[in-house]
PDB file of N, CA and C in Angstrom:
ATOM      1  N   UNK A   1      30.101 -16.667 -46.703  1.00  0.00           N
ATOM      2  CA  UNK A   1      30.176 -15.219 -46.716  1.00  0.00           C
ATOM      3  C   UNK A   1      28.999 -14.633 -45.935  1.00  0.00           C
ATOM      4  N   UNK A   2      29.174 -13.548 -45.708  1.00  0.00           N
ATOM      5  CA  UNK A   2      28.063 -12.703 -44.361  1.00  0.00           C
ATOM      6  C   UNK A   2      27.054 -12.312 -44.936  1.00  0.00           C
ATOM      7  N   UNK A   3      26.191 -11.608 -44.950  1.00  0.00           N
ATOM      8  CA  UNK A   3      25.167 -10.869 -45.676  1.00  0.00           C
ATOM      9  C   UNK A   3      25.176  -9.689 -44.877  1.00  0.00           C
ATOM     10  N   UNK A   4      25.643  -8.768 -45.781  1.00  0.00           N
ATOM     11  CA  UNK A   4      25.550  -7.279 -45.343  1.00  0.00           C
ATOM     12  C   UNK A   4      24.409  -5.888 -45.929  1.00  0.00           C
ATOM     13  N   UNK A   5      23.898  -5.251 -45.331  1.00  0.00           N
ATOM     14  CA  UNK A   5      23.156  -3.980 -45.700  1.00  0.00           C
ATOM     15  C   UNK A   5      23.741  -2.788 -45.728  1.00  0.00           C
ATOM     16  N   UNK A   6      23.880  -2.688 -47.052  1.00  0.00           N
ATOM     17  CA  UNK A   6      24.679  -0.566 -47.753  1.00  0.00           C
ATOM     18  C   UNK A   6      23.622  -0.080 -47.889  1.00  0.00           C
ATOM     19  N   UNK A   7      23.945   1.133 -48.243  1.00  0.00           N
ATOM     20  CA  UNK A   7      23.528   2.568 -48.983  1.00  0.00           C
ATOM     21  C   UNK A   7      24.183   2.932 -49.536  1.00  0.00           C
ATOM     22  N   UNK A   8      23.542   3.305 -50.761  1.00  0.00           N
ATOM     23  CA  UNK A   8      24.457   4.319 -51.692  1.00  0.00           C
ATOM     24  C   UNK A   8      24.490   5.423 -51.236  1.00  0.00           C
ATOM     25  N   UNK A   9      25.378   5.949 -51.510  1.00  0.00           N
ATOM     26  CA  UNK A   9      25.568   7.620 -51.662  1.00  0.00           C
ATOM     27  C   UNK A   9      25.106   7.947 -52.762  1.00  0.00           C
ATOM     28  N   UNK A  10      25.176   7.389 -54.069  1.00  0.00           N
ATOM     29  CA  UNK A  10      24.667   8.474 -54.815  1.00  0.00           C
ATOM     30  C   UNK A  10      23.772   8.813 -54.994  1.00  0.00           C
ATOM     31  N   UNK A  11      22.646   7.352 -54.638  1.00  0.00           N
ATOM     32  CA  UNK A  11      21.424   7.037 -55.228  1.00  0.00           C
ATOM     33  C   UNK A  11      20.356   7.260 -54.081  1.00  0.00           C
ATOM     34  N   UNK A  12      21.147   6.739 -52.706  1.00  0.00           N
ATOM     35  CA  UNK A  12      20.055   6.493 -51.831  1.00  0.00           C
ATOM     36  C   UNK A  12      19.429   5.098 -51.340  1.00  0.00           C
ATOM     37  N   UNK A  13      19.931   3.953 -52.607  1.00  0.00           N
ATOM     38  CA  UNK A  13      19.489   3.042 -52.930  1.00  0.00           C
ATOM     39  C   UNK A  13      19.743   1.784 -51.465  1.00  0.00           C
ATOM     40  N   UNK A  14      19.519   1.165 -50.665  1.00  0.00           N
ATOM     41  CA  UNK A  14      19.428   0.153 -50.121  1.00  0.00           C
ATOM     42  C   UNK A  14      19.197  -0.697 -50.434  1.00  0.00           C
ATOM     43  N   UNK A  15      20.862  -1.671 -49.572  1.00  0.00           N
ATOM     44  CA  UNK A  15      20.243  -3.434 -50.155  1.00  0.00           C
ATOM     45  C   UNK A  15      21.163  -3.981 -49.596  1.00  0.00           C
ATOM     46  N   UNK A  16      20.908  -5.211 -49.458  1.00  0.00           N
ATOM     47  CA  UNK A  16      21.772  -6.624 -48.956  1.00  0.00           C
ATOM     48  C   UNK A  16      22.257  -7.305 -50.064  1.00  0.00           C
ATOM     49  N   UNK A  17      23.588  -8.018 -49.924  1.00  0.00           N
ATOM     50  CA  UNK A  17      24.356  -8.499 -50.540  1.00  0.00           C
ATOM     51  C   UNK A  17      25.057  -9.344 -49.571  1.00  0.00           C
ATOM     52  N   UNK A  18      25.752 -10.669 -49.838  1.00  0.00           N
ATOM     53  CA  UNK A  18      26.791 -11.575 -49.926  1.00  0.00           C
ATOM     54  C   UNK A  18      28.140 -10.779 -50.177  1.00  0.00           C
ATOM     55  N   UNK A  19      29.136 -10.631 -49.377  1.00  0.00           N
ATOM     56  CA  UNK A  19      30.122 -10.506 -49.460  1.00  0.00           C
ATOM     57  C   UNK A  19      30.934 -10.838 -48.609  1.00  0.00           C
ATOM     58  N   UNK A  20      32.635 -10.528 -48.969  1.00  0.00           N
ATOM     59  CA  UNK A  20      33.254 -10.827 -47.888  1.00  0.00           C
ATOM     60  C   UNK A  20      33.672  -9.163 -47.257  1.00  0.00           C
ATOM     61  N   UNK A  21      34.533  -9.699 -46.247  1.00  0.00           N
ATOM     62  CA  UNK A  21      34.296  -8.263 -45.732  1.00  0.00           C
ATOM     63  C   UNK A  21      35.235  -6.998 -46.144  1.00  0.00           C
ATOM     64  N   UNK A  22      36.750  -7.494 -47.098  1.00  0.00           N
ATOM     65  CA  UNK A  22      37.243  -6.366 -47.636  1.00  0.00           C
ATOM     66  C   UNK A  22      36.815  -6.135 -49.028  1.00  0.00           C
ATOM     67  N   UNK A  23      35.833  -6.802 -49.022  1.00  0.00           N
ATOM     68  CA  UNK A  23      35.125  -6.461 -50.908  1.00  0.00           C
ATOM     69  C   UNK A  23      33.884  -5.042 -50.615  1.00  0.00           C
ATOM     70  N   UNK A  24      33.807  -4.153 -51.641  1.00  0.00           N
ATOM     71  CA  UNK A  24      32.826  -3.191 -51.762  1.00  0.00           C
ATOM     72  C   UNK A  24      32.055  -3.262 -53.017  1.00  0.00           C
ATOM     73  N   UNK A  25      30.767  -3.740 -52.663  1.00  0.00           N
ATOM     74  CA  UNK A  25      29.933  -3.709 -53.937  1.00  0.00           C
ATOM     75  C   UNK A  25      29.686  -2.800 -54.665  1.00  0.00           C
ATOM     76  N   UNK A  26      29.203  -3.261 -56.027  1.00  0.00           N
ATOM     77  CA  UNK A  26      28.539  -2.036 -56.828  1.00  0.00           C
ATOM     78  C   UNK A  26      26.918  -1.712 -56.505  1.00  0.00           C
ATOM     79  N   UNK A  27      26.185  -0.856 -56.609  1.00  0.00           N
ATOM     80  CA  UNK A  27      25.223  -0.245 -56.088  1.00  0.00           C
ATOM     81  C   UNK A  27      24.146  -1.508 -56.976  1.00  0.00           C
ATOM     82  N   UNK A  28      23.406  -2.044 -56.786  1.00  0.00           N
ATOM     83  CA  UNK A  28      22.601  -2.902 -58.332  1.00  0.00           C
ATOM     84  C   UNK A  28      20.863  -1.703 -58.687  1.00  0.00           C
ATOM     85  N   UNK A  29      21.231  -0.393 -57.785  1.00  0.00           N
ATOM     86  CA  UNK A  29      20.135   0.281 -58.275  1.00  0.00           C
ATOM     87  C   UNK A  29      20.807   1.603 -59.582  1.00  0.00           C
ATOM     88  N   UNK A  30      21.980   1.879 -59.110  1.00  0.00           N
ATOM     89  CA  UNK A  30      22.363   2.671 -60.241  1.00  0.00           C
ATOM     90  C   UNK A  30      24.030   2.453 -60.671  1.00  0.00           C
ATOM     91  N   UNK A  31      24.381   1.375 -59.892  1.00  0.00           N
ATOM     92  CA  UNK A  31      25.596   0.635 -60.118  1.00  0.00           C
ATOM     93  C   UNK A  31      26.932   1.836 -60.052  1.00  0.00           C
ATOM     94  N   UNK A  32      27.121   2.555 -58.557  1.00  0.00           N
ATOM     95  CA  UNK A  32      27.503   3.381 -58.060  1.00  0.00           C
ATOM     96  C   UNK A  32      28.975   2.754 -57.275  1.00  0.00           C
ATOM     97  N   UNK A  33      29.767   3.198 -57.116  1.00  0.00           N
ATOM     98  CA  UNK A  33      30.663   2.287 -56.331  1.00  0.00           C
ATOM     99  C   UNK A  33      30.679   2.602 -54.797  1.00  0.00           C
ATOM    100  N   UNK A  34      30.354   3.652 -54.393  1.00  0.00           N
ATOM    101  CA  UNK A  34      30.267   4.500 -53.574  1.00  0.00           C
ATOM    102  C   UNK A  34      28.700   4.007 -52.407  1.00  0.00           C
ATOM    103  N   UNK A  35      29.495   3.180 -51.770  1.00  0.00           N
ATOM    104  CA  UNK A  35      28.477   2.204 -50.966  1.00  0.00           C
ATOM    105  C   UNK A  35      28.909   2.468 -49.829  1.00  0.00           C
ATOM    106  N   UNK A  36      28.210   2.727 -48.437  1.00  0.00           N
ATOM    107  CA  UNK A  36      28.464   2.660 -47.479  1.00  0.00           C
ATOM    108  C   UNK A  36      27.676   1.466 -46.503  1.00  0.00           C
ATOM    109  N   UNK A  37      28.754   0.153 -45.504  1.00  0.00           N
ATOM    110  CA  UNK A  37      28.011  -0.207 -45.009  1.00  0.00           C
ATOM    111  C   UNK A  37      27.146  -0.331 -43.226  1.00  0.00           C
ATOM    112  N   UNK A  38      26.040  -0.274 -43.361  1.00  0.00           N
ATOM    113  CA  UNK A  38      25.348  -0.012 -42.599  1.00  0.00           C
ATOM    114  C   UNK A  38      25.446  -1.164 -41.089  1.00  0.00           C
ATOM    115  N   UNK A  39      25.084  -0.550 -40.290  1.00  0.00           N
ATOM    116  CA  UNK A  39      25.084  -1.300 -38.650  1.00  0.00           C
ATOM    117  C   UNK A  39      23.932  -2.146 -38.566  1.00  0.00           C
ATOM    118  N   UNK A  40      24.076  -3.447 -38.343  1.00  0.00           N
ATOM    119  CA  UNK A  40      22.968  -4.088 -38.025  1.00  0.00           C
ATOM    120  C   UNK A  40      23.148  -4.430 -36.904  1.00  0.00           C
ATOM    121  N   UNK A  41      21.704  -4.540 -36.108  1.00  0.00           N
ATOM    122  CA  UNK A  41      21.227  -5.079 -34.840  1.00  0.00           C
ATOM    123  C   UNK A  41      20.512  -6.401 -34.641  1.00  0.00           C
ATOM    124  N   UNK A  42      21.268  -7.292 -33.655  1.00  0.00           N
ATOM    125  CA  UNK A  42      20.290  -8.241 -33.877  1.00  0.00           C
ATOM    126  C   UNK A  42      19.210  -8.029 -32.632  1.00  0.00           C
ATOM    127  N   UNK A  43      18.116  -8.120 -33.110  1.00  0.00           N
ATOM    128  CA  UNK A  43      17.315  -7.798 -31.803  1.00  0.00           C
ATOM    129  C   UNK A  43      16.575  -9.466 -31.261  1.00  0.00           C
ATOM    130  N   UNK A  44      16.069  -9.443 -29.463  1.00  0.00           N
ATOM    131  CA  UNK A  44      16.191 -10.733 -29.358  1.00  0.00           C
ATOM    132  C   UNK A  44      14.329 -10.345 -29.449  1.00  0.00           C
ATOM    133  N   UNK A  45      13.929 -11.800 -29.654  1.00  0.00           N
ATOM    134  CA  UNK A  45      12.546 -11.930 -30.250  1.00  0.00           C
ATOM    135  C   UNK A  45      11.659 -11.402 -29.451  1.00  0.00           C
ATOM    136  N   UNK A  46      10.177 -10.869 -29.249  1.00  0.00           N
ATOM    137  CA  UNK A  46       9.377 -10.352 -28.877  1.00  0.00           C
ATOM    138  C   UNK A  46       8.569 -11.071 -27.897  1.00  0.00           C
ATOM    139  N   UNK A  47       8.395 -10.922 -26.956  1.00  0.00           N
ATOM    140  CA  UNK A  47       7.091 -12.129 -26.249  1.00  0.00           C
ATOM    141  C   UNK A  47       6.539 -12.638 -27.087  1.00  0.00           C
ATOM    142  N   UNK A  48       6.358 -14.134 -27.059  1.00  0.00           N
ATOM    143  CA  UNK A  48       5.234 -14.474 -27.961  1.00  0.00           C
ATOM    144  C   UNK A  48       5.888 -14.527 -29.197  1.00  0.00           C
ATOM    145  N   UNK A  49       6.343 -14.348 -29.447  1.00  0.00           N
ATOM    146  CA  UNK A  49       7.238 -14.088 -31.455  1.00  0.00           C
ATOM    147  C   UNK A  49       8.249 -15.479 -31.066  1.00  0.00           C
ATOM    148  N   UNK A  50       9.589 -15.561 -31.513  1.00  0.00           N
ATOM    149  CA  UNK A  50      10.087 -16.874 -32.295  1.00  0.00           C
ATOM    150  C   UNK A  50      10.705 -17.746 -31.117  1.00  0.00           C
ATOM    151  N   UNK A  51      10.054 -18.986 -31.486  1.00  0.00           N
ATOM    152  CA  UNK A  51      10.415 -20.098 -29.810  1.00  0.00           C
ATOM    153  C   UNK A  51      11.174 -21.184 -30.778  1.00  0.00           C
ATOM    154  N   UNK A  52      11.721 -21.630 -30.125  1.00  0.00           N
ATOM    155  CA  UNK A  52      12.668 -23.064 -30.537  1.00  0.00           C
ATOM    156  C   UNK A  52      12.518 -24.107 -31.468  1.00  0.00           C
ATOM    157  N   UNK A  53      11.137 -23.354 -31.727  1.00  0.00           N
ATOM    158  CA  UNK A  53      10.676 -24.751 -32.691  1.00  0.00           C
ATOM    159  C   UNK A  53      10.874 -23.776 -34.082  1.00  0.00           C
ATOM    160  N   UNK A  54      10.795 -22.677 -34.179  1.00  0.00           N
ATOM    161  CA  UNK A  54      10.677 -21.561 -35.439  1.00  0.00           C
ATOM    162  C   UNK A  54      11.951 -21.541 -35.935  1.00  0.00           C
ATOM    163  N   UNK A  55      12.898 -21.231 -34.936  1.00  0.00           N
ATOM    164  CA  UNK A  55      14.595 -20.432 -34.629  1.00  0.00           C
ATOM    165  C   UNK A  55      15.611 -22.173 -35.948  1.00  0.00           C
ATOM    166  N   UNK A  56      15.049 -23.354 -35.244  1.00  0.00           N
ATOM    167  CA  UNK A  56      16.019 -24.322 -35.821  1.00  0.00           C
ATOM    168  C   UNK A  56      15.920 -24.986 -34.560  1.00  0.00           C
ATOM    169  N   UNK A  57      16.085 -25.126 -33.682  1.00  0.00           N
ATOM    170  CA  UNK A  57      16.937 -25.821 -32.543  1.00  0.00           C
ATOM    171  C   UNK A  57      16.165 -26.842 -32.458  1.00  0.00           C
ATOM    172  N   UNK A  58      15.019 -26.717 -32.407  1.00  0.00           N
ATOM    173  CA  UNK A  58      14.384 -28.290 -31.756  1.00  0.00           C
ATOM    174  C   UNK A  58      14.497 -29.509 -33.351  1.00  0.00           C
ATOM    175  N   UNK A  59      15.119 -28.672 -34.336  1.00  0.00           N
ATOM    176  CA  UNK A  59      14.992 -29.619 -35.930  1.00  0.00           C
ATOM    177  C   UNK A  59      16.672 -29.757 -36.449  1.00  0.00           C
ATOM    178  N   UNK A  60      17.494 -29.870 -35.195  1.00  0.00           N
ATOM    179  CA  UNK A  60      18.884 -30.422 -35.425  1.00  0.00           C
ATOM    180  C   UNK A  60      19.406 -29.055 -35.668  1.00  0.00           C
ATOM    181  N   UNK A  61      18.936 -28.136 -35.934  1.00  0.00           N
ATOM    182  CA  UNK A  61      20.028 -26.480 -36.290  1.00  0.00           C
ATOM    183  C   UNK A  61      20.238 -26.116 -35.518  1.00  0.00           C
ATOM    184  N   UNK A  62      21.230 -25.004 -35.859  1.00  0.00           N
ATOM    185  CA  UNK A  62      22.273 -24.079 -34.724  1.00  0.00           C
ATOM    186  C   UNK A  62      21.347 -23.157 -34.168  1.00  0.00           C
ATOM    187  N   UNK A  63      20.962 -22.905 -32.668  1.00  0.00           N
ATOM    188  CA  UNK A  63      20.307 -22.352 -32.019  1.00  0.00           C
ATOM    189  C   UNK A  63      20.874 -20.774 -32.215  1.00  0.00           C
ATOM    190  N   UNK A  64      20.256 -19.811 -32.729  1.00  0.00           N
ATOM    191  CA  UNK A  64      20.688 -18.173 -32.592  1.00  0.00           C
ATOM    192  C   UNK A  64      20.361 -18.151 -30.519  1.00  0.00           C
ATOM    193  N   UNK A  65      21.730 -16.826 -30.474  1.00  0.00           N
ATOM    194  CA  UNK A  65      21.814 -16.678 -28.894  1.00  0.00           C
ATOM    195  C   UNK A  65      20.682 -16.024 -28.109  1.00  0.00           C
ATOM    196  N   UNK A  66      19.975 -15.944 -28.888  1.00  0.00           N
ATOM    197  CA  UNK A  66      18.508 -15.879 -27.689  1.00  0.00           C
ATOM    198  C   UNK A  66      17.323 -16.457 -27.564  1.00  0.00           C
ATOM    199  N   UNK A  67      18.425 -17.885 -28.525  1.00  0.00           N
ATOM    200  CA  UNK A  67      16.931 -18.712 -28.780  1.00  0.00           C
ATOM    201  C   UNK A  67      16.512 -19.245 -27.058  1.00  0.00           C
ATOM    202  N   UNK A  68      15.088 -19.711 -27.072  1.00  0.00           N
ATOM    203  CA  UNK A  68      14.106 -20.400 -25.550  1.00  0.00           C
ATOM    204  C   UNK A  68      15.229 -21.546 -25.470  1.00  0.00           C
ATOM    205  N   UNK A  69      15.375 -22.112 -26.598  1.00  0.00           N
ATOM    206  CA  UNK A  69      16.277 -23.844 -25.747  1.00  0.00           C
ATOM    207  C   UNK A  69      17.618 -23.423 -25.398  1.00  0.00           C
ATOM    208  N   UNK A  70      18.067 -22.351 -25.237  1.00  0.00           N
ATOM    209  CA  UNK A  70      19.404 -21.986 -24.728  1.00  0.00           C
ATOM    210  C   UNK A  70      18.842 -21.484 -23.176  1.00  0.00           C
ATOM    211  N   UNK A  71      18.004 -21.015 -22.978  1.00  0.00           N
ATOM    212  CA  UNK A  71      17.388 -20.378 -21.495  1.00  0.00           C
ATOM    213  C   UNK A  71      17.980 -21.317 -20.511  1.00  0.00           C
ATOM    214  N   UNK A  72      19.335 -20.385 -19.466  1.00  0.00           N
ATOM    215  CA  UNK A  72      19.662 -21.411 -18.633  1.00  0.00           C
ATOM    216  C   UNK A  72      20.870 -22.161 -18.244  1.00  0.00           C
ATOM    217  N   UNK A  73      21.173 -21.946 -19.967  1.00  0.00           N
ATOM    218  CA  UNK A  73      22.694 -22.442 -20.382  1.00  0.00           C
ATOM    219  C   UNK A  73      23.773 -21.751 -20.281  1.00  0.00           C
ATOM    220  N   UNK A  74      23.636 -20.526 -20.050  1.00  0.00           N
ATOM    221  CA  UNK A  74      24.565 -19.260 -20.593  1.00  0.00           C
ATOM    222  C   UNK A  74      24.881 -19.113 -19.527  1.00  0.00           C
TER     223      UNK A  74
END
């Protein structure tokens, strides 16, 4: 399952949760049903911030698409 970020409407409240994607959580700050979910961005890492050895790739894991050991491949 994905991990997604709502807001409540009633509360204001923000948070991540496990779900699938036609399920709507309950709020766990005032247990609201009335959740909206939010847009995430993946942003690619910063100079200097996460290299191949941090990401997984050089330790047998699935490389994310802007990891350094993909540079090249694409």
């Amino acid at each position: 399952m994905p991990l997604y970020a709502y807001r409540c409407n009633d509360c204001a409240h923000e948070f991540e949760t496990l779900s699938r994607f036609d399920e709507t959580p309950a709020c766990p700050g005032c247990g609201g049903a009335h959740v909206e979910r939010q847009l995430s961005l993946i942003a690619r890492p910063a100079p200097g911030g996460e290299t191949a050895e941090s990401c997984g790739a050089m330790s047998g894991g699935t490389p994310c698409a802007s990891c350094p050991a993909l540079a090249g491949q694409m």
